[in-house]
N, C-alpha and C. Protein backbone atom coordinates (compact mmCIF):
# COMPACT_ATOMS: atom_id res chain seq x y z
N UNK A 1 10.64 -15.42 9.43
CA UNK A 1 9.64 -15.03 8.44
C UNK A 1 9.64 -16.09 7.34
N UNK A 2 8.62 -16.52 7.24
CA UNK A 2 8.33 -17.89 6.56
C UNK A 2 8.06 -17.70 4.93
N UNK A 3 8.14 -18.33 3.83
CA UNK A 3 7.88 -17.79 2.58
C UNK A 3 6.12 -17.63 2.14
N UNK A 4 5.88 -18.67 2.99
CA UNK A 4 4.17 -18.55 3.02
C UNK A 4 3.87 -17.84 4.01
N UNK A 5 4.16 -17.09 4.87
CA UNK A 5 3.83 -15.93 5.38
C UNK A 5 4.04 -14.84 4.66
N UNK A 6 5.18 -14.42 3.96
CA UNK A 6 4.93 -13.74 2.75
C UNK A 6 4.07 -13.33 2.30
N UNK A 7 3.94 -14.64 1.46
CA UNK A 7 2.83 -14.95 -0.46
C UNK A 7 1.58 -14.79 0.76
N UNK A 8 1.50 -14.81 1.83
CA UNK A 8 -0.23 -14.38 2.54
C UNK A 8 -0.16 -12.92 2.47
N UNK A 9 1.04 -12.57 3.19
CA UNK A 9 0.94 -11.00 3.60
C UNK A 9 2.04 -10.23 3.04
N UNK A 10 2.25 -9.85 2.07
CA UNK A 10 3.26 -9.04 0.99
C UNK A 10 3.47 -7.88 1.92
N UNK A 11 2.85 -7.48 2.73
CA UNK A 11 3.04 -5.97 3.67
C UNK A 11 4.48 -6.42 4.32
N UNK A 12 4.25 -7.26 4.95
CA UNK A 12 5.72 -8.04 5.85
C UNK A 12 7.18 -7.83 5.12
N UNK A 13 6.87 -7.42 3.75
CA UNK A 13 8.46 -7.18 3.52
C UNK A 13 8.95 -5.65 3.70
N UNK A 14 7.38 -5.02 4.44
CA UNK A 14 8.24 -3.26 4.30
C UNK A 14 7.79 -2.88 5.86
N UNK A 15 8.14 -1.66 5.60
CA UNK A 15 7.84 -0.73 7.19
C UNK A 15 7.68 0.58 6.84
N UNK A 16 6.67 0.66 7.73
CA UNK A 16 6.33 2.51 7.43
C UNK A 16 7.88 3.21 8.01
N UNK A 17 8.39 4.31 7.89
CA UNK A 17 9.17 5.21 8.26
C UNK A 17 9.15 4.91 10.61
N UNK A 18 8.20 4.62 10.30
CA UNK A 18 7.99 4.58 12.31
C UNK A 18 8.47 2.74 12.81
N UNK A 19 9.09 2.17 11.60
CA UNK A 19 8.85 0.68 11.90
C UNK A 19 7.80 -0.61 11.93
N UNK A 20 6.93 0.10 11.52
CA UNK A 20 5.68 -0.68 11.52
C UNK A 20 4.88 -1.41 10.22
N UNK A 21 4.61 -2.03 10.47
CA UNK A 21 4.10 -3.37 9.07
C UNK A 21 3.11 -2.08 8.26
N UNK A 22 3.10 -2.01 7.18
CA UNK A 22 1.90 -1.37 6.59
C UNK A 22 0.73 -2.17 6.71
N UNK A 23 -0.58 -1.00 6.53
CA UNK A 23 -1.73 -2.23 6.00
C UNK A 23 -1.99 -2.35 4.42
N UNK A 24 -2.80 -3.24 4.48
CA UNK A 24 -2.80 -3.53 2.82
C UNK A 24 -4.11 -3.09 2.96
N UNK A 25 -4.54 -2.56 1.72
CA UNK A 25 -6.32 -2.40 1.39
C UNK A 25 -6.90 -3.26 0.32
N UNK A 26 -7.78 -4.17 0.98
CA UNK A 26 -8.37 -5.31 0.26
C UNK A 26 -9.92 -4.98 -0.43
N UNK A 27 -9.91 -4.82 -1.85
CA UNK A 27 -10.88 -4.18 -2.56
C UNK A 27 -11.62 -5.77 -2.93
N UNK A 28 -12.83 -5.89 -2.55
CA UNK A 28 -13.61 -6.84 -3.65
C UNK A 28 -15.29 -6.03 -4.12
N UNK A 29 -15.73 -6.84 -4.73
CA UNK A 29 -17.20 -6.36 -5.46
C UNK A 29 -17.61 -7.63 -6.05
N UNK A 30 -18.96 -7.59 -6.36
CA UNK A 30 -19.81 -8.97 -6.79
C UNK A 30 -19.28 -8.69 -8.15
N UNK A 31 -18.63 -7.99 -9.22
CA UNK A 31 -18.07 -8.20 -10.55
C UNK A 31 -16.66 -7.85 -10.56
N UNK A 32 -16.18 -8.69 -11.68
CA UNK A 32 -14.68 -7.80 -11.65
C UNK A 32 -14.87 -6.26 -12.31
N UNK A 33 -16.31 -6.01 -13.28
CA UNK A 33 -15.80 -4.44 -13.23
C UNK A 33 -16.12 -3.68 -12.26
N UNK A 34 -16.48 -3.76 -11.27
CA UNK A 34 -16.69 -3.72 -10.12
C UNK A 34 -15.54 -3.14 -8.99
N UNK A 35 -14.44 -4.37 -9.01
CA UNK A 35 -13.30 -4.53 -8.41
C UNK A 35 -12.27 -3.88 -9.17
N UNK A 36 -12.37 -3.66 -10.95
CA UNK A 36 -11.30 -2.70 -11.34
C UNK A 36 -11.62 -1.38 -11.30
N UNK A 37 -13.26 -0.84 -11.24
CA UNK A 37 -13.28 0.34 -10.82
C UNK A 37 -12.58 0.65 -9.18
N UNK A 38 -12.90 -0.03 -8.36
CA UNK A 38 -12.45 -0.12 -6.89
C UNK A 38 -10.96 0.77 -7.28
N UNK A 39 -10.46 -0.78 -8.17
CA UNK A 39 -8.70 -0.44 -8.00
C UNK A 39 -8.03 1.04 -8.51
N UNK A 40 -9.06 1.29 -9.56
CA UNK A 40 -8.78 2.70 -10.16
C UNK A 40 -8.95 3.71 -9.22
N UNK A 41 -9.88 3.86 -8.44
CA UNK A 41 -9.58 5.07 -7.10
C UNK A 41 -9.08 4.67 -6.21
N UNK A 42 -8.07 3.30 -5.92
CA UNK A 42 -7.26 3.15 -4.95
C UNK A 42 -5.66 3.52 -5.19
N UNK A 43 -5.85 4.13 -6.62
CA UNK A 43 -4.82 3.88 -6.98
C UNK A 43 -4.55 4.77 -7.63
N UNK A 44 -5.38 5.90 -7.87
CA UNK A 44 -5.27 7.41 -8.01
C UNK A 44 -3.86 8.40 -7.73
N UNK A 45 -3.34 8.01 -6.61
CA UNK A 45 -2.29 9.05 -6.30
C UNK A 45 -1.18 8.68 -6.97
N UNK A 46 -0.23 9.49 -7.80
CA UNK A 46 1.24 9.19 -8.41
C UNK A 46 1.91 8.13 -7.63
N UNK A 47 2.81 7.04 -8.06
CA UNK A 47 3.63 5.97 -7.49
C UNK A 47 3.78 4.86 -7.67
N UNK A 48 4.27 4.24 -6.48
CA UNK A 48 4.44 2.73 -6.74
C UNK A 48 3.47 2.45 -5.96
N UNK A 49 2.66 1.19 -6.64
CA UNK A 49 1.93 -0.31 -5.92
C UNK A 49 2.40 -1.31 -5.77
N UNK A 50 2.35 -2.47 -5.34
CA UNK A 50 1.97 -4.12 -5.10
C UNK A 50 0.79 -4.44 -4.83
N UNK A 51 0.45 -4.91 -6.00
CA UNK A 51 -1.30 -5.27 -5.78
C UNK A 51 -0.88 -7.12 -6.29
N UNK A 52 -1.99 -7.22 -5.30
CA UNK A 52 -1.86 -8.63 -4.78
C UNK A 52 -3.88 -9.27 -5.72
N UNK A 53 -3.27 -9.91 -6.78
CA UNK A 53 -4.86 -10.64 -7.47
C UNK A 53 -5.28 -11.74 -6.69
N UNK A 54 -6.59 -12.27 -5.97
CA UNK A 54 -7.04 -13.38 -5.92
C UNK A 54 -7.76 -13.63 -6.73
N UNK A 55 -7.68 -15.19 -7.17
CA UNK A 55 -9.29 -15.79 -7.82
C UNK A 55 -10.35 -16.20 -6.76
N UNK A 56 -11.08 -16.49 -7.88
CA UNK A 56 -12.10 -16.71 -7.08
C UNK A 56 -12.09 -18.06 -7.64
N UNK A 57 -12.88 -19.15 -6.55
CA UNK A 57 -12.54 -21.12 -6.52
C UNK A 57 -11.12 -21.14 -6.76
N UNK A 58 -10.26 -20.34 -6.26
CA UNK A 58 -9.07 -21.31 -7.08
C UNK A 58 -8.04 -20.84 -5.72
N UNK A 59 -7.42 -21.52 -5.49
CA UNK A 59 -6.43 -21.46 -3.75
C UNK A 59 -4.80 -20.72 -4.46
N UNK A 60 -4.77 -19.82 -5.31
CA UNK A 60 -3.55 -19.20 -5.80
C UNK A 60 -4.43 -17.64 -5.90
N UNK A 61 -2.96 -17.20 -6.12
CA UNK A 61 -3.05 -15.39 -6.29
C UNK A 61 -1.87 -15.33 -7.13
N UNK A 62 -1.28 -14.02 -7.50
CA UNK A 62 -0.56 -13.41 -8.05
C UNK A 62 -0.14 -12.37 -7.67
N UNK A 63 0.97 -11.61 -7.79
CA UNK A 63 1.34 -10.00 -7.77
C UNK A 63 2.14 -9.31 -8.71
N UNK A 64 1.77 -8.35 -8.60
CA UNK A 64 2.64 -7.46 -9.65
C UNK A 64 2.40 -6.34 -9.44
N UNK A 65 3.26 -5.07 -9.87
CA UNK A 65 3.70 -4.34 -9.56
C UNK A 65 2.95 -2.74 -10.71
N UNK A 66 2.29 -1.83 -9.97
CA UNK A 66 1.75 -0.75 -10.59
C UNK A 66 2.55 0.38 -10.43
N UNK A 67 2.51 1.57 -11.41
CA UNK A 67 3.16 2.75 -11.33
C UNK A 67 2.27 3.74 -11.83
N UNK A 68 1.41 4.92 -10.79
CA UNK A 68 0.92 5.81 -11.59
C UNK A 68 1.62 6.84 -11.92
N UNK A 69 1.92 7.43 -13.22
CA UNK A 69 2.52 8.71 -13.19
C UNK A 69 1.79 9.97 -13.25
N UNK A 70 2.89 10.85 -13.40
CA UNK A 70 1.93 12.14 -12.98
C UNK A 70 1.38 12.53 -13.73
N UNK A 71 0.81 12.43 -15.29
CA UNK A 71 0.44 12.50 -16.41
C UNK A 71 -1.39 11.51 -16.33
N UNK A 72 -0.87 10.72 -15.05
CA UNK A 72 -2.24 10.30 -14.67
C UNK A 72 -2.23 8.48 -15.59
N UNK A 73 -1.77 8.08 -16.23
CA UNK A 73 -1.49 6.99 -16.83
C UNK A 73 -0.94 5.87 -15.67
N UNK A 74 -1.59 4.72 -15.82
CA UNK A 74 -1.13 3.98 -14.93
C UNK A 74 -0.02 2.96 -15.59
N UNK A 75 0.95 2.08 -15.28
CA UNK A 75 1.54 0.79 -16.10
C UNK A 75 1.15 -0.59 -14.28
N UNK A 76 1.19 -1.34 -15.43
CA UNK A 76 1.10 -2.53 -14.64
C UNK A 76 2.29 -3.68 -15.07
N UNK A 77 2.99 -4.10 -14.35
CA UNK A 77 4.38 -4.85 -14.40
C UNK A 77 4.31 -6.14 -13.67
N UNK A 78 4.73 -6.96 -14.41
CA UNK A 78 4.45 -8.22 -14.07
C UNK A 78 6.33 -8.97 -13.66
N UNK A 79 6.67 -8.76 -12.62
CA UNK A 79 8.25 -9.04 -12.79
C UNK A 79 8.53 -10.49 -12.82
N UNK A 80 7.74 -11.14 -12.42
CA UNK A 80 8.07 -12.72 -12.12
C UNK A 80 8.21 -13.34 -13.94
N UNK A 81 7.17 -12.15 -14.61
CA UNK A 81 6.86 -12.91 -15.87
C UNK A 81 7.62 -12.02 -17.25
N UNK A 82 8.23 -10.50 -16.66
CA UNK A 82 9.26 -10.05 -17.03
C UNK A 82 8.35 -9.32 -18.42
N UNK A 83 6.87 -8.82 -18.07
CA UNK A 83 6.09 -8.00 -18.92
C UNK A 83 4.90 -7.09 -18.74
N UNK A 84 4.74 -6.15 -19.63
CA UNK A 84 4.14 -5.36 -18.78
C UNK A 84 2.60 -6.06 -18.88
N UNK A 85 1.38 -5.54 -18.37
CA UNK A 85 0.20 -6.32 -18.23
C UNK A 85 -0.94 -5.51 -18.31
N UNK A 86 -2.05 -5.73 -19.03
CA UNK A 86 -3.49 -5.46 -19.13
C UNK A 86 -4.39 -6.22 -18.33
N UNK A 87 -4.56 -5.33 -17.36
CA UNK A 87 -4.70 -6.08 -15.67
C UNK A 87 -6.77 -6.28 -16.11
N UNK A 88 -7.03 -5.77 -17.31
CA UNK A 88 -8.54 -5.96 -18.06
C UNK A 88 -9.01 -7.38 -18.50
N UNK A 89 -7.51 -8.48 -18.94
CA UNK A 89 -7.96 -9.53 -19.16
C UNK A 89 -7.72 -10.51 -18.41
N UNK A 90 -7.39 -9.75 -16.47
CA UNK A 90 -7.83 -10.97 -15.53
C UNK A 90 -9.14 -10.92 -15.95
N UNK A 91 -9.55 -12.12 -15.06
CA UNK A 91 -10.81 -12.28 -15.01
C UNK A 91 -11.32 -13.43 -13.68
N UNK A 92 -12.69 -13.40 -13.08
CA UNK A 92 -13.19 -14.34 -11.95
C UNK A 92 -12.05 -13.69 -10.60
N UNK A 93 -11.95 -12.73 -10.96
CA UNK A 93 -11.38 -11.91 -9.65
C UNK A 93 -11.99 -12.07 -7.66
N UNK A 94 -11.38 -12.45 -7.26
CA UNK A 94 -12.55 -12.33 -5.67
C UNK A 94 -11.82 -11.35 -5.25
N UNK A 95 -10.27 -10.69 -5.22
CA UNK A 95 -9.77 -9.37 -4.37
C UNK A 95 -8.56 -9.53 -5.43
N UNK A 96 -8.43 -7.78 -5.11
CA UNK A 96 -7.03 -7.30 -5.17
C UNK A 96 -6.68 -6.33 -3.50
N UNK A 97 -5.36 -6.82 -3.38
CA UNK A 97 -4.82 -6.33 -2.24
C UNK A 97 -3.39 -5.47 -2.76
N UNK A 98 -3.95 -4.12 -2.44
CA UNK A 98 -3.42 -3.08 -2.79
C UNK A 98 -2.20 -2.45 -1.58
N UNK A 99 -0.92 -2.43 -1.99
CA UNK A 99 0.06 -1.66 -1.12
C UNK A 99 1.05 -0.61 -1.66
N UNK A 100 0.44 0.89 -1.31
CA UNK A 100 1.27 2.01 -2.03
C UNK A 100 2.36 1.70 -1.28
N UNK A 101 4.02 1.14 -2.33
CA UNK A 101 4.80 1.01 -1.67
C UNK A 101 6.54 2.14 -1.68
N UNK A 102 5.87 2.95 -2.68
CA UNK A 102 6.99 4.05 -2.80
C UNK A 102 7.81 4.89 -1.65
N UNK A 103 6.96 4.68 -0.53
CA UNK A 103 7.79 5.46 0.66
C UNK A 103 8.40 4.86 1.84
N UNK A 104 7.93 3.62 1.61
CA UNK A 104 8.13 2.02 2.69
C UNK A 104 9.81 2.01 2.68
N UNK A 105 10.08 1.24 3.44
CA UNK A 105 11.38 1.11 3.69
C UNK A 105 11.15 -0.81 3.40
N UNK A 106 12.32 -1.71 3.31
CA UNK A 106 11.96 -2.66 3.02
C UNK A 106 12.32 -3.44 4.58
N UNK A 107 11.50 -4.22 5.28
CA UNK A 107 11.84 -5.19 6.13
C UNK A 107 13.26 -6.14 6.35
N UNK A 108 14.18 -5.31 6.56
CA UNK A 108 15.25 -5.97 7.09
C UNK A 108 15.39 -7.76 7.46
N UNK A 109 14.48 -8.10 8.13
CA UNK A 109 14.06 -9.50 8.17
C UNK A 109 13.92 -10.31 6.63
N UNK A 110 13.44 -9.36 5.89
CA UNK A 110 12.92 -10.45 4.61
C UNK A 110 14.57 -11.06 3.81
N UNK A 111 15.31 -9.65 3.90
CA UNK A 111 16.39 -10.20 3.25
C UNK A 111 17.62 -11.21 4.30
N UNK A 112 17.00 -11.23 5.57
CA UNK A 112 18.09 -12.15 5.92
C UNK A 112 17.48 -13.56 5.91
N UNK A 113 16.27 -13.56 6.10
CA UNK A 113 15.29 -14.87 5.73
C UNK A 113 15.60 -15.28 4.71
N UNK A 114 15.83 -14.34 3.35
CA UNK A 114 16.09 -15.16 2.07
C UNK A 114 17.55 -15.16 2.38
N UNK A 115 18.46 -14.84 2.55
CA UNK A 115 19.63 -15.02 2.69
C UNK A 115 20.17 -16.36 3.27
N UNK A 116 19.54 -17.11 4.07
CA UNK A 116 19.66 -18.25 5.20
C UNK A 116 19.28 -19.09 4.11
């Protein structure tokens, strides 16, 4: 498991309960308010996310990490950058790739890949 297979497919580090890769759900729209309404009913149920940002013209993405609680409030966590985030002042959005990851188990492979 390659590191740019990864940063393509963030699903690859977990497994449903049966062993199997999750899918990711890839939201776009011709605006970003568009694409943050999308994300707001993808993202409705209590938990953890990994939502995955693309731009648009630009060959990078980002991820970070969502939590809805049961109070209905969402947080958005940025761990690489060690803060939380107002996911309102991305902007030139082309997708977010969404993975409810609270019940996943993590891919055994990823940690011996980074381990090597």
């Amino acid at each position: 498991l390659s590191q740019i297979a990864l940063g393509d497919n963030t699903a690859l580090a977990f497994l449903t309960a049966k062993g199997k890769t999750p899918t990711i759900t890839v939201l776009k729209g011709e605006t970003d308010d568009l694409i943050f309404s999308k994300l707001e009913k993808q993202t409705k149920a209590v938990g953890r996310y990994h939502i995955g940002v693309n731009y648009k013209q630009m060959n990078y993405g980002h991820i970070f990490t969502a939590e809805r609680l049961p109070n209905g409030k969402i947080l958005y966590y940025d761990a690489q950058k060690n803060e939380f985030l107002n996911i309102r002042e991305l902007a030139n959005i082309e997708s977010f790739e969404v993975l409810k990851v609270d019940k996943l188990l993590l891919n055994h492979d990823v940690i011996w890949a980074i381990a090597d």
